[in-house]
C-alpha atoms as a PDB file:
ATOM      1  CA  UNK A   1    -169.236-103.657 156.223  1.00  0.00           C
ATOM      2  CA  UNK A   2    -169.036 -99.923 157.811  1.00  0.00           C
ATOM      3  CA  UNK A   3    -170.259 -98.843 161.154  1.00  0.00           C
ATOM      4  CA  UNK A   4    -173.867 -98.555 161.677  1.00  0.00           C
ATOM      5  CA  UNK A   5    -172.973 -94.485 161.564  1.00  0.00           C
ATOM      6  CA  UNK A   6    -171.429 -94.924 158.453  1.00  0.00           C
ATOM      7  CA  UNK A   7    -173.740 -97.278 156.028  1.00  0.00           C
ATOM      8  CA  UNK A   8    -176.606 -94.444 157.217  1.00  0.00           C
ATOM      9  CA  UNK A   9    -174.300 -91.570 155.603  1.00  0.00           C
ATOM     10  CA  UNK A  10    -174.227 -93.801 152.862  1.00  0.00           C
ATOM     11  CA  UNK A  11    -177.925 -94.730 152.511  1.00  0.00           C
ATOM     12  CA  UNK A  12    -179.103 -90.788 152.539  1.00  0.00           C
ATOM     13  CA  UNK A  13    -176.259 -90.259 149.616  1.00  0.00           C
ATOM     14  CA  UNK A  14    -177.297 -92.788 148.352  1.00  0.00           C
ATOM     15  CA  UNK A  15    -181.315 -91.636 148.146  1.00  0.00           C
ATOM     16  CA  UNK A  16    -180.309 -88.006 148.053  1.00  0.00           C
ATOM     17  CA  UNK A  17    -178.372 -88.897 144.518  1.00  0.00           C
ATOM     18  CA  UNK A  18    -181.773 -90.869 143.316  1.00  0.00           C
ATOM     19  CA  UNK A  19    -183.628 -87.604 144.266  1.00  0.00           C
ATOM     20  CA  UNK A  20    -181.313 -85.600 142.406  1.00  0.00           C
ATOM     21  CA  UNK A  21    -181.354 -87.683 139.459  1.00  0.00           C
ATOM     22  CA  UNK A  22    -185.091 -87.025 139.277  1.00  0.00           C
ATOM     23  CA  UNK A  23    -185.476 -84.053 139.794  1.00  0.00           C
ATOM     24  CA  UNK A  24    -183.132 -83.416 136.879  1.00  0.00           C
ATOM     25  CA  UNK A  25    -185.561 -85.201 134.831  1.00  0.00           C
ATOM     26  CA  UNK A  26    -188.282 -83.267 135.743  1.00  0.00           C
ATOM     27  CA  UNK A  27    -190.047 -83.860 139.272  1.00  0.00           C
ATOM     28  CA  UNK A  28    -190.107 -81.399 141.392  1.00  0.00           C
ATOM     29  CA  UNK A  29    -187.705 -81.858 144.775  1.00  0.00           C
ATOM     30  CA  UNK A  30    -190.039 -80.556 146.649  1.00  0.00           C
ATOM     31  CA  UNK A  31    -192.349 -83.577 146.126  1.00  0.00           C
ATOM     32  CA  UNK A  32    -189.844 -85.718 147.286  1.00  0.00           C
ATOM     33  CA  UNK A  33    -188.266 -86.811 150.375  1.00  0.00           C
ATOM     34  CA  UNK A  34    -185.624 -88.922 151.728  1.00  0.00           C
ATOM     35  CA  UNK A  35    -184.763 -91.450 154.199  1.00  0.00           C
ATOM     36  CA  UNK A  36    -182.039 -94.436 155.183  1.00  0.00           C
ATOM     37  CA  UNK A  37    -182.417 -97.243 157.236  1.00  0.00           C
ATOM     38  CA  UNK A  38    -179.122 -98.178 157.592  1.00  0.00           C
ATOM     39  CA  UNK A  39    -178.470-101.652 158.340  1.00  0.00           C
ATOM     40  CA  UNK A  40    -182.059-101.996 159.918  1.00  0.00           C
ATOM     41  CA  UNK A  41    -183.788-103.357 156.926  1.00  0.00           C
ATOM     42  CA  UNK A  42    -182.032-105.396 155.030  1.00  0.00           C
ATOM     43  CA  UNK A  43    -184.085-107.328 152.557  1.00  0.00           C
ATOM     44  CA  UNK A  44    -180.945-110.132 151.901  1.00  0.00           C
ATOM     45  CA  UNK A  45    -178.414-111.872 154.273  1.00  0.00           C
ATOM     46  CA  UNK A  46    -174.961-109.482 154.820  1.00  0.00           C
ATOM     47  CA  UNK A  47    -173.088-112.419 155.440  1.00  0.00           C
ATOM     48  CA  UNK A  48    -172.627-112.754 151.590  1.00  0.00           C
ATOM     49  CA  UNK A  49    -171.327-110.743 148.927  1.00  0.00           C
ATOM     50  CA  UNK A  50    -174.582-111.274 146.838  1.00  0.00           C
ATOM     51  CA  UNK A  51    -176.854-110.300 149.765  1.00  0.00           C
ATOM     52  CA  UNK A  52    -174.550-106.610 151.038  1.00  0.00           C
ATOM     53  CA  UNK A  53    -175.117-106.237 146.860  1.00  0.00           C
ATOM     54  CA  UNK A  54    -178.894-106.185 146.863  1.00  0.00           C
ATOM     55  CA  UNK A  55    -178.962-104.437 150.138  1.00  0.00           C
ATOM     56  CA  UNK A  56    -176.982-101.885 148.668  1.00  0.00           C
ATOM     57  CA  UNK A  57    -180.825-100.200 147.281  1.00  0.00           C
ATOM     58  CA  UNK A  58    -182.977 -97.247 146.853  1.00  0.00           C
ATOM     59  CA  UNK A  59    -186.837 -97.746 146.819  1.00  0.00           C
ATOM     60  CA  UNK A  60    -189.064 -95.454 145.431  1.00  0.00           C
ATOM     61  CA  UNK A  61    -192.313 -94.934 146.669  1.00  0.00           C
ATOM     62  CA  UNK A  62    -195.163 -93.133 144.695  1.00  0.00           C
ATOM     63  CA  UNK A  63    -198.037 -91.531 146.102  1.00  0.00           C
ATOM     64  CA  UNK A  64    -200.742 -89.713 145.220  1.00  0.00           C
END
C-alpha cells in the first residue's frame, strides 16, 4: 500500500533477510544473490487483503 520506492526497500529486506537466514544455516552468501520487483510482479490481485498477503513473498531459485 506504500509507494512504488518504498515496497522495493521492502522487497530487498525482505530477500536480503531470506539470504541471511541461509546463510546462517550453512550456504555460502556468496552463492547467493538478491533482487525485488516491487509491485511489478505480483502473482495475486492488491485490491484485496488476501492477494497484498501472498504478494508479500520471497522465491528461491536453485541452480546448478
Amino acid at each position: 500500500t506504500g509507494s512504488d520506492a518504498v515496497n522495493q526497500q521492502l522487497g530487498l529486506k525482505r530477500a536480503e533477510a531470506v539470504r541471511l537466514y541461509l546463510a546462517r544455516a550453512g550456504l555460502p552468501l556468496a552463492r547467493m544473490s538478491t533482487i525485488s520487483y516491487g509491485e511489478s510482479a505480483p502473482l495475486a490481485d492488491n485490491n484485496t487483503r488476501e492477494g497484498r498477503s501472498t504478494n508479500r513473498r520471497v522465491q528461491v531459485i536453485v541452480m546448478r
